[in-house]
N, C-alpha and C. Protein backbone atom coordinates (compact mmCIF):
# COMPACT_ATOMS: atom_id res chain seq x y z
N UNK A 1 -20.21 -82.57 38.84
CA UNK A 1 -20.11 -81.61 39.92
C UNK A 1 -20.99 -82.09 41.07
N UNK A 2 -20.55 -81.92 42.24
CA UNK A 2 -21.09 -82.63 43.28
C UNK A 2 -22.29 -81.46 44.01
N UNK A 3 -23.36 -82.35 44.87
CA UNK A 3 -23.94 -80.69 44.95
C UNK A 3 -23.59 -80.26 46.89
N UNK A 4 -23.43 -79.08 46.89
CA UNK A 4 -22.86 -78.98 48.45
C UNK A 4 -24.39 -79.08 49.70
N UNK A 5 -24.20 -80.42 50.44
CA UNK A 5 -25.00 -80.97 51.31
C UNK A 5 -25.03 -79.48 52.51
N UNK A 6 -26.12 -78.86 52.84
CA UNK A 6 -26.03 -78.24 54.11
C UNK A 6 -26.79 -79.24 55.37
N UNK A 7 -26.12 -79.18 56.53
CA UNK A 7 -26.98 -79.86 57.82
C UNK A 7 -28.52 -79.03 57.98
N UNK A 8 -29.50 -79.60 58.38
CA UNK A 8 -30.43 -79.12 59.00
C UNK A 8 -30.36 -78.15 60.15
N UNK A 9 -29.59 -77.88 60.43
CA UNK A 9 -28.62 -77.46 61.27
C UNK A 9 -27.56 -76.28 61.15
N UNK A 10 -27.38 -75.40 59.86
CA UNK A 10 -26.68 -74.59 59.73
C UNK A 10 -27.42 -73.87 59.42
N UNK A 11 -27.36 -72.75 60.59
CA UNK A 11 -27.64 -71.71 60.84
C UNK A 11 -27.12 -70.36 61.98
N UNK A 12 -27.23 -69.43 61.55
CA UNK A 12 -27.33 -68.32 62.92
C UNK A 12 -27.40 -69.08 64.04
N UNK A 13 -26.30 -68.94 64.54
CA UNK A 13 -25.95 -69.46 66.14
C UNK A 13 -27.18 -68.37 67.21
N UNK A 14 -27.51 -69.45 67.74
CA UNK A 14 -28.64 -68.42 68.67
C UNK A 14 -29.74 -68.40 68.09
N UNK A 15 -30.27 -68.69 66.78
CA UNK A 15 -31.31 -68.87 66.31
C UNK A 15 -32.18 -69.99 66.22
N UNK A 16 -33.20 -69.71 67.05
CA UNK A 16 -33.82 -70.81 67.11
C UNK A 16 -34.94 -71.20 66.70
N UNK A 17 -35.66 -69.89 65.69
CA UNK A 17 -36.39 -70.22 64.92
C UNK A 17 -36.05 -70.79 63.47
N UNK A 18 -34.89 -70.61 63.23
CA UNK A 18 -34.57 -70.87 61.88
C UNK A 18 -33.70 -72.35 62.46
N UNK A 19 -33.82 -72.69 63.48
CA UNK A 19 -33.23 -73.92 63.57
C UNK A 19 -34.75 -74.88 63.93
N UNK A 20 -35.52 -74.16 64.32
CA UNK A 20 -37.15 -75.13 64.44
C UNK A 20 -37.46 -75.27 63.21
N UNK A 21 -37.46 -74.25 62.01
CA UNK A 21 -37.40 -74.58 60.71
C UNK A 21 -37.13 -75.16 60.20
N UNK A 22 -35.73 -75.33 60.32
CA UNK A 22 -35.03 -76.18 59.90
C UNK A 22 -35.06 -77.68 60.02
N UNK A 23 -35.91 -78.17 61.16
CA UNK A 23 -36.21 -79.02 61.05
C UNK A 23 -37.72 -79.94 60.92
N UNK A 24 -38.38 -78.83 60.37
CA UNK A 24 -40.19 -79.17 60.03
C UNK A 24 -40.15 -79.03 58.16
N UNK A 25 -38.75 -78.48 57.76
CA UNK A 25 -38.54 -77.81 56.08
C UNK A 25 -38.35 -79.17 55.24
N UNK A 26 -39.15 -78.90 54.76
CA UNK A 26 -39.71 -80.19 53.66
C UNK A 26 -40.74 -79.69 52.96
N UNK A 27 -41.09 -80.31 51.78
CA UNK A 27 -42.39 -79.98 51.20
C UNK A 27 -43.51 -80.84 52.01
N UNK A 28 -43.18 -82.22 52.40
CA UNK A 28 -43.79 -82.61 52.93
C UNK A 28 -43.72 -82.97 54.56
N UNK A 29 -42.87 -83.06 55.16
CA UNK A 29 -42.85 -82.96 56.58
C UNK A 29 -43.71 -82.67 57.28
N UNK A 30 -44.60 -81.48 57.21
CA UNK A 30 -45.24 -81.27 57.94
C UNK A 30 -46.61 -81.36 57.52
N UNK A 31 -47.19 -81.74 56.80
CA UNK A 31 -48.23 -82.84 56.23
C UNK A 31 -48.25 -84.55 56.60
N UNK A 32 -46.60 -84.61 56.92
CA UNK A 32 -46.54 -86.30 57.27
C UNK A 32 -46.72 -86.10 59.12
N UNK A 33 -46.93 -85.12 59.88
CA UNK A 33 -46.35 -84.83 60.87
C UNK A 33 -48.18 -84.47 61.39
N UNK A 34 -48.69 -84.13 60.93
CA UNK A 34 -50.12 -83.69 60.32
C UNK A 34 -50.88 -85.27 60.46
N UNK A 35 -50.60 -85.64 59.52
CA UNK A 35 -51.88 -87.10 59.56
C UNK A 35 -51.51 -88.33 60.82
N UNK A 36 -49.73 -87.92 61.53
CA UNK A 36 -49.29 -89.08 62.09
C UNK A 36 -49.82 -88.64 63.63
N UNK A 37 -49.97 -86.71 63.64
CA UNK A 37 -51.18 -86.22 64.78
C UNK A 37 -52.47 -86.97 64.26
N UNK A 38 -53.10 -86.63 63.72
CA UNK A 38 -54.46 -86.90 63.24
C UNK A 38 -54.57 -88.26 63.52
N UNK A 39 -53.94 -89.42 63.01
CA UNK A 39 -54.57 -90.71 63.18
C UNK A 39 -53.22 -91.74 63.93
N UNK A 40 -52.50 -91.11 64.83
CA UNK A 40 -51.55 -91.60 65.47
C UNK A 40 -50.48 -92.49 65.45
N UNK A 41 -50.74 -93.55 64.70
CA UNK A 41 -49.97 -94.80 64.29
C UNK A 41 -50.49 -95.09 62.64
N UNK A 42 -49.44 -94.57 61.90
CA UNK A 42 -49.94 -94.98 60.50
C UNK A 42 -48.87 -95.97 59.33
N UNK A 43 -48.74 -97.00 59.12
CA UNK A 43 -47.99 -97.21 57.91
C UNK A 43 -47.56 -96.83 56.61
N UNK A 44 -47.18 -96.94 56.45
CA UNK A 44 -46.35 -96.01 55.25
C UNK A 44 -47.42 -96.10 54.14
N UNK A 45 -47.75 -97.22 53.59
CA UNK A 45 -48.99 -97.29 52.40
C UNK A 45 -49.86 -95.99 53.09
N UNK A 46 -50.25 -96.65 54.22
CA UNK A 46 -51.67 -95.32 54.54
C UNK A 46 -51.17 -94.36 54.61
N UNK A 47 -49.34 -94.20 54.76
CA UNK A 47 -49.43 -92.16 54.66
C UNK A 47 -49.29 -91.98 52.99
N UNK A 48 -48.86 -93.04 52.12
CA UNK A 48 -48.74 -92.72 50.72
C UNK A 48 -50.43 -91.96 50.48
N UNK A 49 -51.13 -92.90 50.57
CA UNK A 49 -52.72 -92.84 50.76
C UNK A 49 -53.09 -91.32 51.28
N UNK A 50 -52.61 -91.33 52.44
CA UNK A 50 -53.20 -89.62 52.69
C UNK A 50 -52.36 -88.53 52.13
N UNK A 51 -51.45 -88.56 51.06
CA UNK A 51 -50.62 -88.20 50.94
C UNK A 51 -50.03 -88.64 48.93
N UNK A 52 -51.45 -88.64 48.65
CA UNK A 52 -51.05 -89.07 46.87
C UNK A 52 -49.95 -88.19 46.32
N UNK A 53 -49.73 -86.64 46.49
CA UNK A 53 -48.80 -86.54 44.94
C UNK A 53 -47.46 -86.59 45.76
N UNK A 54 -47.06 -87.30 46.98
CA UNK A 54 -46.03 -87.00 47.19
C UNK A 54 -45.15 -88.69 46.48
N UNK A 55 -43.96 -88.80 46.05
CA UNK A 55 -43.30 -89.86 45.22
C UNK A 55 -42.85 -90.73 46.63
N UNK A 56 -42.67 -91.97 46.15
CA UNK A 56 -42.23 -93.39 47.24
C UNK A 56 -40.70 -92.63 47.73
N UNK A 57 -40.28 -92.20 46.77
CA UNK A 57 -38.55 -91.78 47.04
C UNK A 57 -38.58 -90.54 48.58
N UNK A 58 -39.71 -89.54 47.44
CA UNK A 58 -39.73 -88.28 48.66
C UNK A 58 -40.06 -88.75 50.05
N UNK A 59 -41.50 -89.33 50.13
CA UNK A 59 -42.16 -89.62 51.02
C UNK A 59 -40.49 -90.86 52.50
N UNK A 60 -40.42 -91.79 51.30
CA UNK A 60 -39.28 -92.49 52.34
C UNK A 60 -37.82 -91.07 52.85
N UNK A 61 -37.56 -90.30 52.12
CA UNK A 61 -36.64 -89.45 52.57
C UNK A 61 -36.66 -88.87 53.54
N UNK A 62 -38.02 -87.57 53.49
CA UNK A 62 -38.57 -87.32 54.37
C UNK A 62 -39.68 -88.00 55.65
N UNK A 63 -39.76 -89.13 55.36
CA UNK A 63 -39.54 -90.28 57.05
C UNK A 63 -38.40 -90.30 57.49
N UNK A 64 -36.99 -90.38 56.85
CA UNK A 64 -36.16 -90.92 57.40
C UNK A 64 -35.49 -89.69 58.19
N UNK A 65 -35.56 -88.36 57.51
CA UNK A 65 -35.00 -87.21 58.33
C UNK A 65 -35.92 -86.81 59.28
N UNK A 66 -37.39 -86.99 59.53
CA UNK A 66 -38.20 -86.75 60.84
C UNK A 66 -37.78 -87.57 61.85
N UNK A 67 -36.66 -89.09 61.34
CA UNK A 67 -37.12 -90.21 62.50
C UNK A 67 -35.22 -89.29 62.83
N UNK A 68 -34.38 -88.87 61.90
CA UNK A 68 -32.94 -89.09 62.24
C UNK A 68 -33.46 -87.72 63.54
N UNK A 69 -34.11 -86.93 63.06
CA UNK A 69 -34.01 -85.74 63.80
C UNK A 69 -35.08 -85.89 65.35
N UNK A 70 -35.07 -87.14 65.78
CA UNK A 70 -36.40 -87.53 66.87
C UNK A 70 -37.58 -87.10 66.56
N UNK A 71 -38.10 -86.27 65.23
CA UNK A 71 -39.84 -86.24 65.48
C UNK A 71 -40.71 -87.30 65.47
N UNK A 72 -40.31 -88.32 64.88
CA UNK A 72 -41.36 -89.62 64.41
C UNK A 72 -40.64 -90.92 65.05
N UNK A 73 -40.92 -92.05 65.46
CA UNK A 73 -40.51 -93.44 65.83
C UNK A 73 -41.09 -94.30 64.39
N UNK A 74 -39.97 -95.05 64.42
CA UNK A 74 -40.07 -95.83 63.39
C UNK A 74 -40.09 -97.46 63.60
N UNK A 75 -41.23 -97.94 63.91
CA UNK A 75 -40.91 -99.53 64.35
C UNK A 75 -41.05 -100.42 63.63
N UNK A 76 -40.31 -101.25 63.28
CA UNK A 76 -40.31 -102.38 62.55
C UNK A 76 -40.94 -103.82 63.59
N UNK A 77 -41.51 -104.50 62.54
CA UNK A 77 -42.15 -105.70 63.49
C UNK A 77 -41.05 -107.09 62.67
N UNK A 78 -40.49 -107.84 63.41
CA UNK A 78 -40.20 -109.21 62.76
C UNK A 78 -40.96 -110.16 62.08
N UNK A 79 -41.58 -109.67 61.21
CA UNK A 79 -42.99 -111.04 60.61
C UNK A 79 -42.65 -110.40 59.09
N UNK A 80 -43.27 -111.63 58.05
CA UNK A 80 -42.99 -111.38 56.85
C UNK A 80 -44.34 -111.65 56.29
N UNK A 81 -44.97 -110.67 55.27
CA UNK A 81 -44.01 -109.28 55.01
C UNK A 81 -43.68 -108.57 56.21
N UNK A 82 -42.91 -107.42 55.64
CA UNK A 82 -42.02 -106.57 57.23
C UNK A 82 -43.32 -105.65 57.70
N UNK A 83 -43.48 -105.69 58.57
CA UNK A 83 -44.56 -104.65 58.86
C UNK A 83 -44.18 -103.67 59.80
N UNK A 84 -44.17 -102.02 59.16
CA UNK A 84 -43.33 -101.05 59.32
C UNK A 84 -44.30 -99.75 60.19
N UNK A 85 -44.45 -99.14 61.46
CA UNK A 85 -45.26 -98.36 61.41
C UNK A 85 -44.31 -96.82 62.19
N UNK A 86 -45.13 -95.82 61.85
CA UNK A 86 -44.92 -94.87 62.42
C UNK A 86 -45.53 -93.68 62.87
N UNK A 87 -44.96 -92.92 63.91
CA UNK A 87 -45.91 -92.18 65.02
C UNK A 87 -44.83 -91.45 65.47
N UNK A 88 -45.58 -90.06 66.08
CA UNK A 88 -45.34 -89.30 66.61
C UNK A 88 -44.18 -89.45 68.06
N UNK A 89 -43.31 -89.27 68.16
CA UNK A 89 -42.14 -89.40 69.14
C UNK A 89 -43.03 -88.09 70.26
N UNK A 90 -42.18 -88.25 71.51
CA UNK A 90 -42.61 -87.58 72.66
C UNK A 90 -42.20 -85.79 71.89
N UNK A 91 -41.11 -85.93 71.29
CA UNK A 91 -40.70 -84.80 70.87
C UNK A 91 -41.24 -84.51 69.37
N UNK A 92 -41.94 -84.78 68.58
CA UNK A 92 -42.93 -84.71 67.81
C UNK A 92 -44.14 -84.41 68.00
N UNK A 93 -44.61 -85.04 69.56
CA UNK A 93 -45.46 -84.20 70.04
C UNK A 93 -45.84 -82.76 70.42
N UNK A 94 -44.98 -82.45 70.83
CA UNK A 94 -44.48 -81.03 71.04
C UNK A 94 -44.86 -80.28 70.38
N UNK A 95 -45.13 -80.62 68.58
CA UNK A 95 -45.18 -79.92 67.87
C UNK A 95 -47.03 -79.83 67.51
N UNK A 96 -47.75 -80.44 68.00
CA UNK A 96 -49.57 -80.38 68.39
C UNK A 96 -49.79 -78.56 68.66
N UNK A 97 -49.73 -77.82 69.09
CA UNK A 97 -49.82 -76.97 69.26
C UNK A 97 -49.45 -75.64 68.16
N UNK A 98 -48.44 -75.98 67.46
CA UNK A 98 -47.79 -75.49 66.42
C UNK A 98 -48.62 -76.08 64.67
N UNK A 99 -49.09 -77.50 64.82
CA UNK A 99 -49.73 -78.20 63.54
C UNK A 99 -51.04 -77.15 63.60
N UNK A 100 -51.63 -77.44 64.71
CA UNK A 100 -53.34 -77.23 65.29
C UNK A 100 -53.34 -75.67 65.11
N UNK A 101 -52.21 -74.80 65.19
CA UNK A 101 -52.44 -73.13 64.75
C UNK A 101 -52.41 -73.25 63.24
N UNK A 102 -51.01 -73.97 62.86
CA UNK A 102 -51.05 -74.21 61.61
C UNK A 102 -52.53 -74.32 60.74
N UNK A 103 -53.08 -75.16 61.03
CA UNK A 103 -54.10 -75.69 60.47
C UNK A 103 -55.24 -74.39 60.58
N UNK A 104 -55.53 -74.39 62.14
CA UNK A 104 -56.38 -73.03 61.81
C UNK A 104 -56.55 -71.72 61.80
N UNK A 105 -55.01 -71.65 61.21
CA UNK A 105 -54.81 -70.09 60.49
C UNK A 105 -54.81 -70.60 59.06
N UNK A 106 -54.43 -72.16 58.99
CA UNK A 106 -55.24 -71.88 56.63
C UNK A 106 -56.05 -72.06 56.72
N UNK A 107 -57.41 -72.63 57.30
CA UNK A 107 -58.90 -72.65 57.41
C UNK A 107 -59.32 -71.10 57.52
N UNK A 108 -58.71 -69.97 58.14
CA UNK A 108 -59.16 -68.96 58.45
C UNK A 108 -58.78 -68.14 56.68
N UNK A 109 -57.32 -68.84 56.52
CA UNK A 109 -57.30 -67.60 55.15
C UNK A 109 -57.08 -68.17 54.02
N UNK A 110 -57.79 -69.73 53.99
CA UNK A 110 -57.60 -70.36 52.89
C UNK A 110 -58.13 -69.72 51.50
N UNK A 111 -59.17 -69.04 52.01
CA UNK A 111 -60.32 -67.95 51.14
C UNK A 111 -59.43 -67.42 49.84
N UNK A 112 -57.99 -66.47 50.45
CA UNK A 112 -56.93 -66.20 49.67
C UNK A 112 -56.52 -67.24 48.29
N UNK A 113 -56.52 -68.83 48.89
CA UNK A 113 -56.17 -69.49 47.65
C UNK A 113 -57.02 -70.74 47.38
N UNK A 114 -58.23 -70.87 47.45
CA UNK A 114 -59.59 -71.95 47.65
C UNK A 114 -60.12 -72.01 48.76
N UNK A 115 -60.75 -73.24 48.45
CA UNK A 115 -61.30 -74.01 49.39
C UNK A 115 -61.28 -75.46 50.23
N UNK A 116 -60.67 -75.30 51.36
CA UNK A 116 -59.99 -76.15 52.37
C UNK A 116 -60.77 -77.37 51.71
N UNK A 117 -60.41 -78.46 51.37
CA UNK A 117 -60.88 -79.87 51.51
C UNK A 117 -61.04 -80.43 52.88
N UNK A 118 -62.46 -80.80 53.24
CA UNK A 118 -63.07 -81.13 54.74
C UNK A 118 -62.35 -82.58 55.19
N UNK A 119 -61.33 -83.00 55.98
CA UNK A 119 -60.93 -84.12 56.25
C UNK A 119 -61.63 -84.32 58.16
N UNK A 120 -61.94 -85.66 57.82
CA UNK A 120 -62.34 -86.75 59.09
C UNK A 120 -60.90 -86.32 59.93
N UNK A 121 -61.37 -85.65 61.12
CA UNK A 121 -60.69 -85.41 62.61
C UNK A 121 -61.09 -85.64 63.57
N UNK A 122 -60.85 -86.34 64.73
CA UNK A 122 -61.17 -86.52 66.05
C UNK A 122 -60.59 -85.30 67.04
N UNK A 123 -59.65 -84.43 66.26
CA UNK A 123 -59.11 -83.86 67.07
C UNK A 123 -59.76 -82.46 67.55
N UNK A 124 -59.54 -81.77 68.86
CA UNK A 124 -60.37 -80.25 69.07
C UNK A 124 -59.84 -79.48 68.24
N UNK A 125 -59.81 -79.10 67.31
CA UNK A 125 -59.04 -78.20 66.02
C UNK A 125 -59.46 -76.63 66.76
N UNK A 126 -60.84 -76.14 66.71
CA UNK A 126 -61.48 -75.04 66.45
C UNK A 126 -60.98 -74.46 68.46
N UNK A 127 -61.35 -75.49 69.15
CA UNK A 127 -60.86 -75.30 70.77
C UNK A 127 -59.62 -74.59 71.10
N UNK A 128 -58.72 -74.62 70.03
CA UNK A 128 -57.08 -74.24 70.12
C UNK A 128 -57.45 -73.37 69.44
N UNK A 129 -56.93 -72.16 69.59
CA UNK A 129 -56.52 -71.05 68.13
C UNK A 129 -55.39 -71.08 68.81
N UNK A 130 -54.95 -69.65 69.40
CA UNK A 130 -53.16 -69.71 69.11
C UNK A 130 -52.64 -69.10 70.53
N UNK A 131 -51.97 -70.27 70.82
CA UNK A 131 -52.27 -70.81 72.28
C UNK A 131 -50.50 -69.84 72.98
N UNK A 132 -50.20 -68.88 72.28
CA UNK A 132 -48.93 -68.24 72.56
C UNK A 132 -49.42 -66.61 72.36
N UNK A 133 -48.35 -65.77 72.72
CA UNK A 133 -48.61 -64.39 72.55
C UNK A 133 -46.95 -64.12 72.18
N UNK A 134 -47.00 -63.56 71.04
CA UNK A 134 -45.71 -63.43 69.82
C UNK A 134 -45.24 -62.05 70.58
N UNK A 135 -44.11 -61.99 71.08
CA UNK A 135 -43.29 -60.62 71.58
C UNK A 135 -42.14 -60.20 70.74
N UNK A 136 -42.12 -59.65 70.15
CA UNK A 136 -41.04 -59.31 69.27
C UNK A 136 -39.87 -58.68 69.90
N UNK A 137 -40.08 -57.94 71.14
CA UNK A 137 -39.30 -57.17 72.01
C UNK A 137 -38.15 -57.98 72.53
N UNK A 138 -36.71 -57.64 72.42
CA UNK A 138 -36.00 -58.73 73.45
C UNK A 138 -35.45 -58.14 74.59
């Protein structure tokens, strides 16, 4: 039995949160989307590295649907071995504002399920809280 493929992409016409979803929805996506903010240009070993329990299979899958969907650039260099890196696309960028709330709204209620593990950032994390005002009204 075959299993039925949905697009990233099927959804409520007009919806555009469940179509921004739709394309950050991964277990890991937005952890790979996360360290490629954080340290800008990373190779695949170093995201395995920041990124232990995720599998070679998952981890390459979910690269390949961030790069099909423009969040990430994927460059290959001509030298052997192949040397493969990747980073944040202009439209991956976009999403800095959305990681950086992310991040410090689980620092704020991580309390609920541990304690945040302290990772090396250059970035203003604490400078941003939440840089929008949510209107529910249409």
């Amino acid at each position: 039995m075959s299993k039925l493929k949905h697009s990233r992409f099927d959804c409520v016409p007009g919806c555009s949160v469940e179509a921004a979803i739709g394309l950050i929805d991964g277990k890991w996506k937005c952890i790979i989307l996360w360290h490629l903010l954080e340290k800008q240009i990373l190779r695949f070993n170093q995201l395995k590295k920041h990124i232990p329990n995720v599998t070679q299979r998952m981890l390459t899958n979910q690269l390949r649907e961030l790069e099909q969907d423009g969040l990430i650039i994927r460059t290959v260099y001509p030298q052997v071995p192949p040397k493969v890196e990747y980073q944040l696309s202009q439209l991956g960028q976009t999403l800095t504002p959305i990681l950086i709330a992310l991040k410090n709204w689980g620092d704020t209620h991580i309390s609920l399920y541990g304690k945040p593990i302290e990772l090396e950032s250059n970035l203003p994390l604490k400078e941003i809280t939440y840089p929008f005002v949510l209107s529910l009204s249409s």
